[in-house]
C-alpha atoms as a PDB file:
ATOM      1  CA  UNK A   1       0.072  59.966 -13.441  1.00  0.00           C
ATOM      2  CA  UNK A   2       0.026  55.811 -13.026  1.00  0.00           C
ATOM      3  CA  UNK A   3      -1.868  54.361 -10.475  1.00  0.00           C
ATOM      4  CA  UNK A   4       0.312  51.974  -7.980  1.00  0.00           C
ATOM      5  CA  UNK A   5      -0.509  48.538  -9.012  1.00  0.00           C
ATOM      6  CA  UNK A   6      -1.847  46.377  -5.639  1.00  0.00           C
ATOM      7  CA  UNK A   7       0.144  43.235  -4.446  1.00  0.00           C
ATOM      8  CA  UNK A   8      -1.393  39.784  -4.410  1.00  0.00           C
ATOM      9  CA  UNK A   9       0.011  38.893  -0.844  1.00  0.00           C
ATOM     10  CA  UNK A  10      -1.636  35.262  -0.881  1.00  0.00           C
ATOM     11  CA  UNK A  11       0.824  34.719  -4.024  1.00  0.00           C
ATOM     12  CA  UNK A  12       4.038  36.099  -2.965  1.00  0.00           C
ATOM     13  CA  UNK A  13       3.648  33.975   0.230  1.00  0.00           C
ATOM     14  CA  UNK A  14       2.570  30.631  -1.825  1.00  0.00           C
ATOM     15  CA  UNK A  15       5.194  31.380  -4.334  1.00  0.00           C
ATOM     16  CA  UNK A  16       7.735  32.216  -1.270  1.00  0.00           C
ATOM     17  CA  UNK A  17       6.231  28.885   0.307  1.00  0.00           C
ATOM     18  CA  UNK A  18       7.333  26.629  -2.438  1.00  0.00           C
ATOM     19  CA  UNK A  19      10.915  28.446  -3.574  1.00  0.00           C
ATOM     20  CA  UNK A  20      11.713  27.131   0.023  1.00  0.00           C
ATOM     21  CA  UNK A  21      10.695  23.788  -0.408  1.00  0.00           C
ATOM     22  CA  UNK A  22      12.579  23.527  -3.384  1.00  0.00           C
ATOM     23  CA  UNK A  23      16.126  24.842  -1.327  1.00  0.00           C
ATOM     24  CA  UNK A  24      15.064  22.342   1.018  1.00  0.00           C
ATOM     25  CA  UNK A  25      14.538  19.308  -1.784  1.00  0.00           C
ATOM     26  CA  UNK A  26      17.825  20.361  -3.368  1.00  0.00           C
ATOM     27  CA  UNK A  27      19.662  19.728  -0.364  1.00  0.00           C
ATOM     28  CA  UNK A  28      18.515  16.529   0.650  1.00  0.00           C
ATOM     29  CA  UNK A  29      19.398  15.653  -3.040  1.00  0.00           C
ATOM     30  CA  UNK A  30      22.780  17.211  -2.910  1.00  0.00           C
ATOM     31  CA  UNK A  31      23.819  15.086   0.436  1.00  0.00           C
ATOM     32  CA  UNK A  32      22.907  11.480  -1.344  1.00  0.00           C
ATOM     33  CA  UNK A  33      24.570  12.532  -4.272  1.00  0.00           C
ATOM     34  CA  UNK A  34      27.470  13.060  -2.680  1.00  0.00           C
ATOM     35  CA  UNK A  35      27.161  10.088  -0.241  1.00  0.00           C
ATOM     36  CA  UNK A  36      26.642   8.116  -3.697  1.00  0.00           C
ATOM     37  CA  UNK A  37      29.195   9.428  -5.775  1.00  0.00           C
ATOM     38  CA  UNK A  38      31.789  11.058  -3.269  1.00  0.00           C
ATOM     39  CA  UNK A  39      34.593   8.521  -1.557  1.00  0.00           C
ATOM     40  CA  UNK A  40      36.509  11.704   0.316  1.00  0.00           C
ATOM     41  CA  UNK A  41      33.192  12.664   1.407  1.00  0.00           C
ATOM     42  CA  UNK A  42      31.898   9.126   2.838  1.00  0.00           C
ATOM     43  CA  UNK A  43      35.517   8.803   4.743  1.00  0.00           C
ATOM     44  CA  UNK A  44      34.810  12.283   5.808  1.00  0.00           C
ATOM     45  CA  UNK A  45      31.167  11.539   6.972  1.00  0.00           C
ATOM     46  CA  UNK A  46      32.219   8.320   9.236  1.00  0.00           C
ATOM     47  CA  UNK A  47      34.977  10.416  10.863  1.00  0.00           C
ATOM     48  CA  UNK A  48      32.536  12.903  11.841  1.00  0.00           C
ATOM     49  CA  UNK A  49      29.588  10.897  12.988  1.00  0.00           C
ATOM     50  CA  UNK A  50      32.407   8.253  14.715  1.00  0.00           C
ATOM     51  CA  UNK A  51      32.376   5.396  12.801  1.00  0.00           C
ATOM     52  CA  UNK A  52      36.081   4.769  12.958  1.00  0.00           C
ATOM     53  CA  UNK A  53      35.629   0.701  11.954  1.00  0.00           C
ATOM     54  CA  UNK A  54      34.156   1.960   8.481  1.00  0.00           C
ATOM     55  CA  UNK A  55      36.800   4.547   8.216  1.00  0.00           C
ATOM     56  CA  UNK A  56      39.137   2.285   8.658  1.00  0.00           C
ATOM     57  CA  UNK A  57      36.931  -0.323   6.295  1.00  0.00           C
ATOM     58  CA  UNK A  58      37.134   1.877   3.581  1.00  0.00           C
ATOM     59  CA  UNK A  59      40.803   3.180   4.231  1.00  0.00           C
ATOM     60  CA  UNK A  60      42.029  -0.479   3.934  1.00  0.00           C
ATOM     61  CA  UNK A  61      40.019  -1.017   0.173  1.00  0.00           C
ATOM     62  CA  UNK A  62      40.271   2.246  -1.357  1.00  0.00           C
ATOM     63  CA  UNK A  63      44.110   3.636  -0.277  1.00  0.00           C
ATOM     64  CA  UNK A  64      46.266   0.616  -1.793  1.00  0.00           C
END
């Protein structure tokens, strides 16, 4: 008959610890690479946070 195997607690949580901080660094990254790289996005962005003068900035450059 096998013998259950014990858990290392301490490294599930430290392992658990840092998968998290890497959803959180991934995220941060995703958002400025899309604020770099994404026009539809930036025009997006101002609309929703109420910059209408650079919506209407970027509507005047980029729409000809």
């Amino acid at each position: 008959m096998l013998k259950p195997k014990t858990v290392n607690f301490e490294l599930v949580d430290e392992a658990f610890a840092v998968a998290k901080l890497g959803i959180v660094i991934n995220s941060s990254i995703n958002f400025f690479l899309y604020c770099l790289t994404g026009r539809q996005f930036r025009k997006e962005l101002a609309k929703q946070i109420g910059c209408m003068c650079v919506c209407r900035k970027v509507d005047s450059t980029t729409d000809k």
